[in-house]
N, C-alpha and C. Protein backbone atom coordinates (compact mmCIF):
# COMPACT_ATOMS: atom_id res chain seq x y z
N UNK A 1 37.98 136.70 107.58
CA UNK A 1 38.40 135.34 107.51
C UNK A 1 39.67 135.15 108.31
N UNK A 2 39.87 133.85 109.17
CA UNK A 2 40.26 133.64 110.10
C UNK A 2 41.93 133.41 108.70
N UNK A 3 43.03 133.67 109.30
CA UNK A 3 44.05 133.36 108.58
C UNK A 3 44.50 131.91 109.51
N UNK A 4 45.04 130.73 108.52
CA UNK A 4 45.36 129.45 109.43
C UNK A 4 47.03 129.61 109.47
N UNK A 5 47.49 129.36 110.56
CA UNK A 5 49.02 128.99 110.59
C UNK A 5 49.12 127.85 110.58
N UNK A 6 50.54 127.77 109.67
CA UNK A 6 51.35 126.17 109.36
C UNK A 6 52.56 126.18 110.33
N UNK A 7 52.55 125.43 110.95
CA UNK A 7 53.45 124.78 111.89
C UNK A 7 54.35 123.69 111.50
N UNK A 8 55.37 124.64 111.07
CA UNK A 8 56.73 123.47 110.21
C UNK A 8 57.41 122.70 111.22
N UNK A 9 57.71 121.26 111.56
CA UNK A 9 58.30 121.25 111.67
C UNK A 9 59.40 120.36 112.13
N UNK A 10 60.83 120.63 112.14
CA UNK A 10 62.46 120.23 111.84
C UNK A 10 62.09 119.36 112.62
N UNK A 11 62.09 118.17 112.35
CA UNK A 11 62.81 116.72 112.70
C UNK A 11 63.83 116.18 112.76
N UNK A 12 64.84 117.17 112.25
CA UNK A 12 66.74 116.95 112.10
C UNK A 12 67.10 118.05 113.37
N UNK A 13 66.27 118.52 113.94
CA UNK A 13 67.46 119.53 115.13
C UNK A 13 67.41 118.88 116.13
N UNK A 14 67.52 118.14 116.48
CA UNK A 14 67.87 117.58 117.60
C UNK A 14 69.26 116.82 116.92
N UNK A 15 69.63 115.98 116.40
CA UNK A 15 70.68 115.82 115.67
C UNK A 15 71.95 117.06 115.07
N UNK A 16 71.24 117.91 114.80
CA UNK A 16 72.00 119.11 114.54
C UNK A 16 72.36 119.84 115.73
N UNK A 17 71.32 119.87 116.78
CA UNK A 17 72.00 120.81 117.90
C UNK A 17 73.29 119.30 118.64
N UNK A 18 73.05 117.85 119.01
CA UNK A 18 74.03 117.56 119.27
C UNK A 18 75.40 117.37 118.58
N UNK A 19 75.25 117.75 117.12
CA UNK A 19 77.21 117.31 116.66
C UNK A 19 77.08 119.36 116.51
N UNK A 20 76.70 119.96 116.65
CA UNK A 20 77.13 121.22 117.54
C UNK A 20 77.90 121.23 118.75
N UNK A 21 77.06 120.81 119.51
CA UNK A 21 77.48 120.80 121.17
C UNK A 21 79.14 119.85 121.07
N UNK A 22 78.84 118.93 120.29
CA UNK A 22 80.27 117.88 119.94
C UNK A 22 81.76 118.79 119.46
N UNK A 23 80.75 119.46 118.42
CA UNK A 23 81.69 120.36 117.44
C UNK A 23 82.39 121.44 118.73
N UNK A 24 81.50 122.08 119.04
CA UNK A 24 81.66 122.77 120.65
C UNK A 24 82.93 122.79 121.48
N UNK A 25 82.73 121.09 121.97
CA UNK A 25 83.20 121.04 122.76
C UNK A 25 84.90 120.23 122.73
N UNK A 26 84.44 119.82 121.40
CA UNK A 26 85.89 119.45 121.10
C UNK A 26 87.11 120.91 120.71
N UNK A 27 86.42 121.82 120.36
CA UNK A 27 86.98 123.00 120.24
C UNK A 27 87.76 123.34 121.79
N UNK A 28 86.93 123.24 122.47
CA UNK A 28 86.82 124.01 123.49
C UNK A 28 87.80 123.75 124.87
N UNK A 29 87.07 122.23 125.24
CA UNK A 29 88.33 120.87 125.69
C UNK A 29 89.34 120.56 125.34
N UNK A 30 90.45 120.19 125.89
CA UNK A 30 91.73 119.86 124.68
C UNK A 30 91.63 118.71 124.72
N UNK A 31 91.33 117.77 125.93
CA UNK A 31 90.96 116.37 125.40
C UNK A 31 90.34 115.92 126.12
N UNK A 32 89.23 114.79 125.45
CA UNK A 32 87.84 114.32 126.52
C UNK A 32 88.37 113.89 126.72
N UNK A 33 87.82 113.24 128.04
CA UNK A 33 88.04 112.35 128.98
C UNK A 33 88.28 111.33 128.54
N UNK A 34 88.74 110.00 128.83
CA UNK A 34 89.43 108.67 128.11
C UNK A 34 89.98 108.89 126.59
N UNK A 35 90.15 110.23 126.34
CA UNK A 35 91.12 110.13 124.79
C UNK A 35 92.34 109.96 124.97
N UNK A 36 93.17 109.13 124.39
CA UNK A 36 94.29 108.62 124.65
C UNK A 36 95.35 109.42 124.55
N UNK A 37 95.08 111.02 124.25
CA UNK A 37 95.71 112.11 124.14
C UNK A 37 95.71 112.94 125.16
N UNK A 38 95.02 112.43 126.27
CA UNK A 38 95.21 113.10 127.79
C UNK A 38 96.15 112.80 128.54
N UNK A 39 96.56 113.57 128.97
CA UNK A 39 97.79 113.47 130.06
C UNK A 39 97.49 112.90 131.64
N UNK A 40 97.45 111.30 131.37
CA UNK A 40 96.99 110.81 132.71
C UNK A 40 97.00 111.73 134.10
N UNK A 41 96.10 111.61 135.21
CA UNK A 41 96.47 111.83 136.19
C UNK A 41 97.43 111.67 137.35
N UNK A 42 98.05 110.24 136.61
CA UNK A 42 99.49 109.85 137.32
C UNK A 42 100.46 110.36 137.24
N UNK A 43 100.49 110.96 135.75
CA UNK A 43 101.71 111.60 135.38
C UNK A 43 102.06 112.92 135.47
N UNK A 44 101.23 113.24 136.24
CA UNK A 44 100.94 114.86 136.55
C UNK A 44 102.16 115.20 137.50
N UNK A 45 102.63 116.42 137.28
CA UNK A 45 103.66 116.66 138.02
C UNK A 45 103.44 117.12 139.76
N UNK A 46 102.40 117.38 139.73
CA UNK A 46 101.67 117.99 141.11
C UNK A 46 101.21 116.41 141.92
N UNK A 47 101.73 116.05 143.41
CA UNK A 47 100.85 115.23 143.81
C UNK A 47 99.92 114.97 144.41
N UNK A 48 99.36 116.25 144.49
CA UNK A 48 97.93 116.58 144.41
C UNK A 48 96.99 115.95 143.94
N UNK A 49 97.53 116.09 142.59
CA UNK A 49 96.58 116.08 141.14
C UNK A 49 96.82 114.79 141.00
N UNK A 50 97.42 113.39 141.75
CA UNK A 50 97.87 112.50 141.31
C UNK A 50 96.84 111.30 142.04
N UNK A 51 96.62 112.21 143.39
CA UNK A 51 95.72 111.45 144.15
C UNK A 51 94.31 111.34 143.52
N UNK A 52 93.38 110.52 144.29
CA UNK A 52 92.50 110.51 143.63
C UNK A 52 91.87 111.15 144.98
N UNK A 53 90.54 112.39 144.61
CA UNK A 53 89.89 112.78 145.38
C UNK A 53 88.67 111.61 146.26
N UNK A 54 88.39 111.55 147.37
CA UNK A 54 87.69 110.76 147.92
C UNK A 54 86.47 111.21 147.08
N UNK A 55 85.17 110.49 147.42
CA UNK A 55 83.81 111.08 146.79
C UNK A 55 83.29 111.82 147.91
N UNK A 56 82.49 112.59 147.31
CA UNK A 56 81.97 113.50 148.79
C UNK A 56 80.88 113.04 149.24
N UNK A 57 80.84 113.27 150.96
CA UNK A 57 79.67 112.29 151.36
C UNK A 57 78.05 113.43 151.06
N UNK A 58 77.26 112.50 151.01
CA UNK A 58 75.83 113.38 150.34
C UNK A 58 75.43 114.23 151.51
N UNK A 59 74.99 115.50 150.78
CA UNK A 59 74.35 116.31 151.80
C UNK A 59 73.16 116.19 152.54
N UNK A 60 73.42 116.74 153.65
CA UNK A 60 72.44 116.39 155.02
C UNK A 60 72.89 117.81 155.72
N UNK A 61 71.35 117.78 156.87
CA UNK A 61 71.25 119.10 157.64
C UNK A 61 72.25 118.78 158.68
N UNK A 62 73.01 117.67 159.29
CA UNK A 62 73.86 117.71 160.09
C UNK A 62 75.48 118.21 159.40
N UNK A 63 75.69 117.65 158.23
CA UNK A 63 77.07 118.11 157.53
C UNK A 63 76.93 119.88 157.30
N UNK A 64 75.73 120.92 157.06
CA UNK A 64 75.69 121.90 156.93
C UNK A 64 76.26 122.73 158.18
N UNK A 65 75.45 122.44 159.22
CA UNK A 65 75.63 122.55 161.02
C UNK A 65 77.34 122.19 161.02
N UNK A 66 78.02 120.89 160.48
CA UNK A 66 79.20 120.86 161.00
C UNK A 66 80.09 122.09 160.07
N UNK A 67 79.67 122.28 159.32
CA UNK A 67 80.46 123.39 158.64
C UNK A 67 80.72 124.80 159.33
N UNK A 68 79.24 124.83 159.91
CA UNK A 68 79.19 126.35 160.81
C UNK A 68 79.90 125.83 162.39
N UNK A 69 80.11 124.74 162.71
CA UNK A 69 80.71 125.10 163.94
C UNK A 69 82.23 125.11 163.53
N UNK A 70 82.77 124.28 162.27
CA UNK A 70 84.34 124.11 162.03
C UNK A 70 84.64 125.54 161.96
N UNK A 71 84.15 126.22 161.33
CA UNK A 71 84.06 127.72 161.42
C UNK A 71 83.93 128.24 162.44
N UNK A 72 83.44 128.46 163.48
CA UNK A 72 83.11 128.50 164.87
C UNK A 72 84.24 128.72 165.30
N UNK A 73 84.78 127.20 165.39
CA UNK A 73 85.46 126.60 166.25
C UNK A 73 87.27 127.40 165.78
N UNK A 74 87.08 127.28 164.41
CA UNK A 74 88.37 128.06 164.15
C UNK A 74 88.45 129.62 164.34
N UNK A 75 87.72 130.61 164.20
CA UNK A 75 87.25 131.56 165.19
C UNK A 75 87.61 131.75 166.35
N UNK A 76 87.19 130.49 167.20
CA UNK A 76 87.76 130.36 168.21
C UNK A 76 88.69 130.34 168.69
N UNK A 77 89.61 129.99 168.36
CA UNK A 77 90.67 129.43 168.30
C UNK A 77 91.07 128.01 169.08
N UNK A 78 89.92 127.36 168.77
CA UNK A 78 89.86 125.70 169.08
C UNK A 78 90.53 124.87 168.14
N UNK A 79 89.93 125.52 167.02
CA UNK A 79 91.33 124.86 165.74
C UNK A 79 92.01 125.06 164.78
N UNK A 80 93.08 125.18 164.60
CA UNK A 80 94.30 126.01 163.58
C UNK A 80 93.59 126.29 162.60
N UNK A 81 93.55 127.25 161.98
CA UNK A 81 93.56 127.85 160.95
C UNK A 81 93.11 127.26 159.66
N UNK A 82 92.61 126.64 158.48
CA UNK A 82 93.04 126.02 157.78
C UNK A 82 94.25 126.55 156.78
N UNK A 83 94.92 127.30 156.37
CA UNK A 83 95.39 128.49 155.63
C UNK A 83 97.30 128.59 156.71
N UNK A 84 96.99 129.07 157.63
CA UNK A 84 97.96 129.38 158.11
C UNK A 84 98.17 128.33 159.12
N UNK A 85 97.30 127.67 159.41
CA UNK A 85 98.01 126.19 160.30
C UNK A 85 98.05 126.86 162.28
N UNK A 86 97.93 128.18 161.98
CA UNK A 86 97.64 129.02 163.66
C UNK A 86 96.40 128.69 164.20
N UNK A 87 96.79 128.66 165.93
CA UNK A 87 95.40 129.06 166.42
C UNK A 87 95.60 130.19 166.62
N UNK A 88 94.12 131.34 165.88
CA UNK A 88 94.17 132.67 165.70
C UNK A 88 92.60 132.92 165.98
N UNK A 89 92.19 133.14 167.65
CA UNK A 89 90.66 133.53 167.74
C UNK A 89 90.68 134.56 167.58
N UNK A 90 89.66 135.17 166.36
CA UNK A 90 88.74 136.39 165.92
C UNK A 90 87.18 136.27 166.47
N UNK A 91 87.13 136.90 167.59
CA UNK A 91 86.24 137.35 168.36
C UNK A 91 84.95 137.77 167.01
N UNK A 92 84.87 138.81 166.40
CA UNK A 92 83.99 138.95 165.35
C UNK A 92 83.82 137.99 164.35
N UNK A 93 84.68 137.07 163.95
CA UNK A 93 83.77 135.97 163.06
C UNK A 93 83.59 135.06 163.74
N UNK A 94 84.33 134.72 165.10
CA UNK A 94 83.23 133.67 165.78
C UNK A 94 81.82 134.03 166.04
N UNK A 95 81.50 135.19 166.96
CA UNK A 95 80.43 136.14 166.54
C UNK A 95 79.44 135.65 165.53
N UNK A 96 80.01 135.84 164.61
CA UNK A 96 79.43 135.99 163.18
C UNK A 96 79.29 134.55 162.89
N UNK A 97 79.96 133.33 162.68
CA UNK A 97 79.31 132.11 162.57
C UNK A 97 78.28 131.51 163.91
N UNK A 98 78.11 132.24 164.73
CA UNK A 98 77.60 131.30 165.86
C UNK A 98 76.27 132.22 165.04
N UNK A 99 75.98 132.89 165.01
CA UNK A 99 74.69 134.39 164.77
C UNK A 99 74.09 133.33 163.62
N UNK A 100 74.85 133.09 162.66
CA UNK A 100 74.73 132.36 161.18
C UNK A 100 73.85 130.65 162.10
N UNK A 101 74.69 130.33 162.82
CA UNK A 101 73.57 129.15 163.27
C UNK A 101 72.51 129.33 163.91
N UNK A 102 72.40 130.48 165.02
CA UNK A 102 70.82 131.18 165.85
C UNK A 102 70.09 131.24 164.41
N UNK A 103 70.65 131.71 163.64
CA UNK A 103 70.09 132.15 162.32
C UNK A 103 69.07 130.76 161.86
N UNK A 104 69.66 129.82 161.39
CA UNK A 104 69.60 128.69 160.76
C UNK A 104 68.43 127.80 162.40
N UNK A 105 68.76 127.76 163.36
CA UNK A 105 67.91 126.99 163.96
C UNK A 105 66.83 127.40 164.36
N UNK A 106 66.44 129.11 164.55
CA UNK A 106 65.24 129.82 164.23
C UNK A 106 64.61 129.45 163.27
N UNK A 107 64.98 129.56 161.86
CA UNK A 107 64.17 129.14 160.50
C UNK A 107 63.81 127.71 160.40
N UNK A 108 64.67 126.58 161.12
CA UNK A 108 64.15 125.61 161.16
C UNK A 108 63.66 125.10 162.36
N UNK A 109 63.40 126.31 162.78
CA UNK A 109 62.26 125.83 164.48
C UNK A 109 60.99 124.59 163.85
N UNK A 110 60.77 123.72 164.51
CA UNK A 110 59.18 122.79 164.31
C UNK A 110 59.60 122.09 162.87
N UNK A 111 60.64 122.04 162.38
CA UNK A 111 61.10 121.40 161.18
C UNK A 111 61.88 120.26 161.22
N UNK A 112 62.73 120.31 162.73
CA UNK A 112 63.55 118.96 162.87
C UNK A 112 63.36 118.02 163.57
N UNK A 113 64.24 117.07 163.59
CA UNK A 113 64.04 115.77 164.15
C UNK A 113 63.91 116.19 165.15
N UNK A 114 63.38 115.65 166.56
CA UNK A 114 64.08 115.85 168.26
C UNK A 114 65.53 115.63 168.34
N UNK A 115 66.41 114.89 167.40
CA UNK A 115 68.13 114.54 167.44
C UNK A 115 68.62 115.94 167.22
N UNK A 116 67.91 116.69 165.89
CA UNK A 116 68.44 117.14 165.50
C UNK A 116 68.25 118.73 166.24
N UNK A 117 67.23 118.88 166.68
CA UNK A 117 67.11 119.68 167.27
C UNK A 117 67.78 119.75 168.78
N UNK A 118 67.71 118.89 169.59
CA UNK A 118 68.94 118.75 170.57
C UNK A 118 70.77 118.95 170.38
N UNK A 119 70.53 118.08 169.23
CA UNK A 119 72.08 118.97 168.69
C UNK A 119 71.88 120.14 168.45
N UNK A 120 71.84 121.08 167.49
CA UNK A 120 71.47 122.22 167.55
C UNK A 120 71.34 123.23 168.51
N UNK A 121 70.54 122.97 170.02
CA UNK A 121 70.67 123.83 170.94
C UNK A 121 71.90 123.04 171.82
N UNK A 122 72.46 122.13 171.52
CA UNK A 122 73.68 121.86 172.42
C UNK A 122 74.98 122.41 171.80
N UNK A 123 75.10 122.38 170.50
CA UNK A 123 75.90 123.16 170.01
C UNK A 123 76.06 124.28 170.22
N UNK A 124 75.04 124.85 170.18
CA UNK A 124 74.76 126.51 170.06
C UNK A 124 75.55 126.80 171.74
N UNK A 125 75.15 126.34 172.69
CA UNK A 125 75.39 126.43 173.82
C UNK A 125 76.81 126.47 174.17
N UNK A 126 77.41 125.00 173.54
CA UNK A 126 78.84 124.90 173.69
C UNK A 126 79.40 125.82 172.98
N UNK A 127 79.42 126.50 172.13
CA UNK A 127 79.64 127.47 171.34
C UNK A 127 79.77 128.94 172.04
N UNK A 128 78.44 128.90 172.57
CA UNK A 128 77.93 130.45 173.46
C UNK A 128 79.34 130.37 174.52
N UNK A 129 79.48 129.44 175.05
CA UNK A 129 80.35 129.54 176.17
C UNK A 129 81.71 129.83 176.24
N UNK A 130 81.92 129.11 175.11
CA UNK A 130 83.58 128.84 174.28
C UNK A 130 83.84 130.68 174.17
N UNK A 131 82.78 131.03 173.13
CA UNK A 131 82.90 132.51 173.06
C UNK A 131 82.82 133.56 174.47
N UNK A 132 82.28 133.19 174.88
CA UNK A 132 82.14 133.75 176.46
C UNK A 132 83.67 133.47 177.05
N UNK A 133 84.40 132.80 177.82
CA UNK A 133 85.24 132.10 177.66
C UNK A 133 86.43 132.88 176.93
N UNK A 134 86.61 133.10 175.73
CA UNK A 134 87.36 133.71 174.72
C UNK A 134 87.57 135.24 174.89
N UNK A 135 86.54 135.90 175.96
CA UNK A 135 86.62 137.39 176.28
C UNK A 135 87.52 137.23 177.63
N UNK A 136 87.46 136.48 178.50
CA UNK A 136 87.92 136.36 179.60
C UNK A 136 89.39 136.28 179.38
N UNK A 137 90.57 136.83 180.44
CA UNK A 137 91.84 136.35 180.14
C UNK A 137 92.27 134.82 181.00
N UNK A 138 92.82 134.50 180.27
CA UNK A 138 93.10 132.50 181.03
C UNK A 138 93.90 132.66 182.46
N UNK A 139 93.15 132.26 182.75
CA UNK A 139 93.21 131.84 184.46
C UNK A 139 95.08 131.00 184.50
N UNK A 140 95.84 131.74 185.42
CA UNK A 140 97.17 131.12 185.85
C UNK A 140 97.34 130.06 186.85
C-alpha cells in the first residue's frame, strides 16, 4: 500500500521571513535611509560625500570600447594617469588593453552594427599606431 503524503502548509512565512529581514537589517544598518537619525549628506565633513553623484549613463557596447581605449590611451601616455595625474606610457599594458579589444572585436565579429563595427577597426588602428609610434624615439 501506497503511503500518502500531507503537504502542510505555512501561510504566515512570508510575513515572518519579512519582519526578519526588518529585524536584520535594522541591526545591521545604523540608520535607514530617510530616518531622521542619519547624518545628512550635507553635513558630512568630506566634500566629496557632500556632492551629489551624477547618475550613471546606461550601458552600451560603445561605453565598454570607451573604457578599453581610456585605458589604452593612458598606457600610452596620451593621458595622465588617473592616480598620479603623470603622463607615464607602459608599453606592456598598452599592449595588453589594445590585445583586450582584438579580443572583444573578434568575438563580436557578424554581431555589430556597420557604426559599430567601423569604430572598432578605426580605433583599433589608431591605437596600433599610437603604440607603434611609442617604440620609436621623438623626432627633434
Amino acid at each position: 500500500m501506497s503511503e500518502v503524503k500531507k503537504i502542510i502548509i505555512d501561510e504566515d512565512w512570508k510575513s515572518r521571513v519579512a519582519a526578519e529581514k526588518e529585524a536584520a537589517s535594522r541591526t545591521h544598518d545604523p540608520a535607514p535611509e530617510g530616518d531622521a537619525t542619519a547624518e545628512p549628506a550635507a553635513q558630512s565633513s568630506n566634500p566629496q560625500e557632500r556632492r551629489a553623484r551624477p547618475p550613471l549613463p546606461p550601458p552600451s557596447f560603445d561605453l565598454l570600447i570607451a573604457g578599453f581605449v581610456t585605458e589604452a590611451m593612458v598606457a600610452l601616455g596620451q593621458l595622465p594617469h588617473p592616480l598620479s595625474g603623470k603622463y607615464e606610457p607602459d608599453q606592456q599594458h598598452a599592449r595588453y588593453a589594445i590585445d583586450m579589444l582584438e579580443v572583444l572585436a573578434e568575438k563580436t565579429k557578424g554581431n555589430l552594427t556597420p557604426d559599430e563595427d567601423r569604430g572598432m577597426r578605426d580605433v583599433l588602428h589608431q591605437l596600433r599606431m599610437a603604440f607603434v609610434a611609442l617604440g620609436q624615439p621623438a623626432s627633434e
